[in-house]
Protein backbone atom coordinates (compact mmCIF):
# COMPACT_ATOMS: atom_id res chain seq x y z
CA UNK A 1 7.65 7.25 29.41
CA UNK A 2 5.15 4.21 29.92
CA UNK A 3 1.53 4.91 29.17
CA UNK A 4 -1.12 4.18 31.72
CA UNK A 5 -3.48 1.23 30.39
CA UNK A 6 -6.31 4.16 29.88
CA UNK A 7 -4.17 6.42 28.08
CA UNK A 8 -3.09 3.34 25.49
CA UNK A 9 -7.29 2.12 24.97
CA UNK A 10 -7.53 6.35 24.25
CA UNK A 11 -4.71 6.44 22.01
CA UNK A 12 -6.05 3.21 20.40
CA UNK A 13 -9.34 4.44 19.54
CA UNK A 14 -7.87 7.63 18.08
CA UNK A 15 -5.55 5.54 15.71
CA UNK A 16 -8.91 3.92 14.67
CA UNK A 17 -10.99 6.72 13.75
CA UNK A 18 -7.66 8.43 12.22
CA UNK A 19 -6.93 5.34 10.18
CA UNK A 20 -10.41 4.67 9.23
CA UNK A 21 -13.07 7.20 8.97
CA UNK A 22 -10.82 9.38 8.13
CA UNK A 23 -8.82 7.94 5.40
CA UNK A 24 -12.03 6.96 3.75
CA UNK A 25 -11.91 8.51 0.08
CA UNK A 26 -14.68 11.15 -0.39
CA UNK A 27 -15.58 8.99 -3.34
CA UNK A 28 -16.08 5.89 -1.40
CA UNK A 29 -18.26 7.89 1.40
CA UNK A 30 -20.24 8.68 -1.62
CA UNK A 31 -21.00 5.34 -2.55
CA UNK A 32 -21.63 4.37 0.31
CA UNK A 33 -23.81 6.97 0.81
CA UNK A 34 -25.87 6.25 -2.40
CA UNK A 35 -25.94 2.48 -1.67
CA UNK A 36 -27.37 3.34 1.93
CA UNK A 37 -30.08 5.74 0.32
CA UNK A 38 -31.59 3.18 -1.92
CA UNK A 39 -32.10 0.68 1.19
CA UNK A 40 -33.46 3.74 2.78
CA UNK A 41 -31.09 4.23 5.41
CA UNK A 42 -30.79 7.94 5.47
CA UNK A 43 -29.14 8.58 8.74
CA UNK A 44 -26.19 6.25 7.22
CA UNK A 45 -26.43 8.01 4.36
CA UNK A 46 -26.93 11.62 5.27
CA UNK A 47 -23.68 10.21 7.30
CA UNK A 48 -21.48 9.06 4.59
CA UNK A 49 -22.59 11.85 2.19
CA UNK A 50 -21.28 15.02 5.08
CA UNK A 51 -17.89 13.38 5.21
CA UNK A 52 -17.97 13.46 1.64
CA UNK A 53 -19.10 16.80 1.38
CA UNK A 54 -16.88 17.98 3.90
CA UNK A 55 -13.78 16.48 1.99
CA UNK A 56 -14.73 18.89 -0.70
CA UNK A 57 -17.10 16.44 -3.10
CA UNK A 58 -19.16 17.99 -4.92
CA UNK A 59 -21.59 15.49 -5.76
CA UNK A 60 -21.79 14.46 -2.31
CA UNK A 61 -22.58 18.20 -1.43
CA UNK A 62 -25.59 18.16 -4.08
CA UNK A 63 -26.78 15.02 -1.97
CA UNK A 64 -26.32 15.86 1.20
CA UNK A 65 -28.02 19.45 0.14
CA UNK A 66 -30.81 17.04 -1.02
CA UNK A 67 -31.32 14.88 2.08
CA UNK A 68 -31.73 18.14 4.40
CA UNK A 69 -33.91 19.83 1.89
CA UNK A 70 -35.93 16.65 2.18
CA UNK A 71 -35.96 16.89 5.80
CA UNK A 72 -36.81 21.00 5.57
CA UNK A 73 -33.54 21.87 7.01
CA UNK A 74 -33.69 24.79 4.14
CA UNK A 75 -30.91 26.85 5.33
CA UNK A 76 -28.43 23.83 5.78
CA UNK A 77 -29.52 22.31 2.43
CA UNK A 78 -28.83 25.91 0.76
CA UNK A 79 -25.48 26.04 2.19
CA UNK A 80 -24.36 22.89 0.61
CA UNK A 81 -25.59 23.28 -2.22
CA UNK A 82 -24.84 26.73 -2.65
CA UNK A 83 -21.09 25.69 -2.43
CA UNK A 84 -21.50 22.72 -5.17
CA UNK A 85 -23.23 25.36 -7.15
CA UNK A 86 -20.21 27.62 -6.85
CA UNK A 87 -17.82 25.15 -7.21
CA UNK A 88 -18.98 24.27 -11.22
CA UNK A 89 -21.35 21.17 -9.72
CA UNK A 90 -24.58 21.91 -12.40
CA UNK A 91 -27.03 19.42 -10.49
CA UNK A 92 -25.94 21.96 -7.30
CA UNK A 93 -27.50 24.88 -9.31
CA UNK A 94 -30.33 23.30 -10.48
CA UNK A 95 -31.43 21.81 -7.43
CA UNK A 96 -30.66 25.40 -5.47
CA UNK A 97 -32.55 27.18 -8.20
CA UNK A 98 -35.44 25.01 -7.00
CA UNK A 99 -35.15 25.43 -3.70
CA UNK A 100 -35.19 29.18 -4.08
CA UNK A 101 -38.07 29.47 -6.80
CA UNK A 102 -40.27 27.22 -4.53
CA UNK A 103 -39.74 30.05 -1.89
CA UNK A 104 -37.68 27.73 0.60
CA UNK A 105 -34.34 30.29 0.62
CA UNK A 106 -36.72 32.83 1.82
CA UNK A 107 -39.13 35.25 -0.34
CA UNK A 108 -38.07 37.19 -3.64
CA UNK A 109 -35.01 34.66 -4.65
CA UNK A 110 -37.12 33.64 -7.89
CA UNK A 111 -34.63 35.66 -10.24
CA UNK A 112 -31.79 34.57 -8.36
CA UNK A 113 -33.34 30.57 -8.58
CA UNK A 114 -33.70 30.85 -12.42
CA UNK A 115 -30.11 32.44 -12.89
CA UNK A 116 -28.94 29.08 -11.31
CA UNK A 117 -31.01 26.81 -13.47
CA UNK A 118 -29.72 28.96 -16.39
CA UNK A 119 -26.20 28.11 -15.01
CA UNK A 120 -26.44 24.47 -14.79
CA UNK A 121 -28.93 24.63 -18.65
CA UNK A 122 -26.27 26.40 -20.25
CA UNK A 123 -23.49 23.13 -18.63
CA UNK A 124 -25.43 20.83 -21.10
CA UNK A 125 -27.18 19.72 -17.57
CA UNK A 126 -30.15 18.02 -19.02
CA UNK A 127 -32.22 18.12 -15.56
CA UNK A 128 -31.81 21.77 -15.70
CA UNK A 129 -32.85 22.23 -19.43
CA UNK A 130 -36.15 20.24 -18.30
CA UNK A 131 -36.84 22.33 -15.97
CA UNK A 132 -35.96 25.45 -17.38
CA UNK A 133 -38.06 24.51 -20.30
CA UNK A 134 -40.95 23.89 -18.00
CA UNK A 135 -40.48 27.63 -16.33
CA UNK A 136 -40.49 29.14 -20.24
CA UNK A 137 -43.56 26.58 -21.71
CA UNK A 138 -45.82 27.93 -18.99
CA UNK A 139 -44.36 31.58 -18.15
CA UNK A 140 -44.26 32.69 -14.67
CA UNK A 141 -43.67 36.65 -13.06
CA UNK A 142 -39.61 36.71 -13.53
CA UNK A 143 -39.68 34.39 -16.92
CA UNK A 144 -41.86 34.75 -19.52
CA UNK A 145 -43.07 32.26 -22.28
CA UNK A 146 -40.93 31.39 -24.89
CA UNK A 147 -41.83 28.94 -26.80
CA UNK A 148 -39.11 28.10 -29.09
CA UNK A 149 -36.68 28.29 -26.72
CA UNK A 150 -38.22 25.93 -23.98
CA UNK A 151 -38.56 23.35 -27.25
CA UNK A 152 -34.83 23.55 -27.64
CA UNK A 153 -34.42 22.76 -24.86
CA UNK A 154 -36.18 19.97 -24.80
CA UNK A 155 -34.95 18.77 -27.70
CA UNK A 156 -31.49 19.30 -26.60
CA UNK A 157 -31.97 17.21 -23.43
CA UNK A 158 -33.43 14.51 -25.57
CA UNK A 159 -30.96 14.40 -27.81
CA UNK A 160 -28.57 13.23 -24.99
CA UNK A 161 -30.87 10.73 -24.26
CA UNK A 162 -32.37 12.23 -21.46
CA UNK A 163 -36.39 10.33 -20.79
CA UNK A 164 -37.86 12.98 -18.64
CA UNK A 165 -37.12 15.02 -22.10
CA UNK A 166 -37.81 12.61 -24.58
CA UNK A 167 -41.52 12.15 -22.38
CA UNK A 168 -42.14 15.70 -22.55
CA UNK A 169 -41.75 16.06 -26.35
CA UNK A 170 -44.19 12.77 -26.78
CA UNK A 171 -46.50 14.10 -24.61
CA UNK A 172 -46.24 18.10 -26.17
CA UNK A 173 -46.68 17.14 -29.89
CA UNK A 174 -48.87 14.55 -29.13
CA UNK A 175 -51.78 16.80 -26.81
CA UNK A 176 -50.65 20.38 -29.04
CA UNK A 177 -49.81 22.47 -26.14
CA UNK A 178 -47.94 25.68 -24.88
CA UNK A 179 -48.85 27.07 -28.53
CA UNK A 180 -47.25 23.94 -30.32
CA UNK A 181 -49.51 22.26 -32.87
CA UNK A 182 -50.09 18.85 -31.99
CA UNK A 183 -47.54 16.64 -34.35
CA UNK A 184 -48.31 13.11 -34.48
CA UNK A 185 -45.47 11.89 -36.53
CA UNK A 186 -42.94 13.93 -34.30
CA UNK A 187 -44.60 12.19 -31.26
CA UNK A 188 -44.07 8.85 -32.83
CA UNK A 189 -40.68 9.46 -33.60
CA UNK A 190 -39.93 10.98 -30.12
CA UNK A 191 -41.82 8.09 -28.95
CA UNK A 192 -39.57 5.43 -30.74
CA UNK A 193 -36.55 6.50 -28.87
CA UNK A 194 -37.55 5.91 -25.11
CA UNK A 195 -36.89 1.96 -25.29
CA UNK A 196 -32.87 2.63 -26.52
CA UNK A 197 -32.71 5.92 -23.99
CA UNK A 198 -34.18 4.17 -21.08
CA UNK A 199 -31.33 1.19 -22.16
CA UNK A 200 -28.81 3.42 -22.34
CA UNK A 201 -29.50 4.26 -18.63
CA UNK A 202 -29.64 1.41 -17.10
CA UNK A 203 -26.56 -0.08 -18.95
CA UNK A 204 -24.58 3.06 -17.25
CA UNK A 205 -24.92 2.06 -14.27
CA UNK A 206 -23.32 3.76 -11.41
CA UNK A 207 -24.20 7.54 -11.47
CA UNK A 208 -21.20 9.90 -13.41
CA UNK A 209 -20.48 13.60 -12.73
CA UNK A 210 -23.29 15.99 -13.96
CA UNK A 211 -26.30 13.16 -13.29
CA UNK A 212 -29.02 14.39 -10.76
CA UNK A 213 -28.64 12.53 -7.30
């Protein structure tokens, strides 16, 4: 049967989108995605990272979650991330136990938030133990202080080489807060490992599995 020249431009722009957008790898989207969010293009990006997302990566759930939250498209953001969270993605659950603490999943979720920060702590998530150390060092209604634990934590984080962490010990044993006496030599050593963490960073390079977005 011949084709009408209307029907074969249709059928040619479906073979286009089929063989392109759609046989993009999740992982590529992603890049993309992260290469159009640090020249601020966030429609490209918010773009690149819901194709991703919708081909089931993770990762590009967590930053597509991020991008709405951003936006205050709450319910939307929770979604996504709520399904990275479920799927094993720790920066899902700690960036979905934020949302919810800070109130923006709707009111009462704080127990719920912290479970999910726990989640992603207990993954070795180093983001998470920050934060969840934070939450313990200053005590709030559903968690209260604990002191040696949030220092663990801390520790733990910095251990992996995490600089948020390693900051947050300096600046602990250096001031003597959250009932820790103020440690100058600890500080100094603490201190001493920022250059070689923040090096370590840098020399990674593109962002692995587990890394906040």
């Amino acid at each position: 049967m011949m084709l009408t020249r209307k029907a074969m431009a249709g059928l040619a722009i479906c073979l286009g989108l089929w063989g392109g957008a759609a046989w993009a790898a999740p992982e590529d989207d992603y890049k993309e995605g992260l290469l159009a969010q640090s020249k601020d293009d966030l429609q490209t990006a918010m773009t690149r990272f819901k194709r991703a997302a919708e081909a089931g990566h993770l990762l590009g759930m967590v930053a597509l979650g991020t991008i709405l939250d951003l936006a205050e498209e709450n319910d939307a953001a929770i979604v996504w991330l709520l399904k990275a969270a479920e799927a094993g993605e720790p920066s899902g659950m700690e960036r979905l136990g934020e949302m919810l603490i800070q109130g923006e999943g709707g009111k009462n979720r704080e127990k719920e938030g912290l479970a999910w920060i726990e989640k992603g702590a207990g993954l070795k998530y180093p983001p998470a133990m920050v934060v969840l150390a934070k939450i313990l060092l200053s005590g709030k209604s559903y968690a209260p202080v604990d002191t040696d634990r949030a220092m663990q934590l801390l520790q733990g984080a910095a251990e992996i080489g995490h600089v948020p962490a390693i900051k947050e010990l300096v600046r602990i044993y250096r001031n003597g807060e959250a009932g820790v006496k103020a440690d100058p030599a600890q500080a100094q050593a603490w201190e001493a490992k920022l250059p070689s963490a923040a090096e370590t960073k840098t020399k990674a390079g593109t962002r692995k599995k587990g890394d906040k977005p």
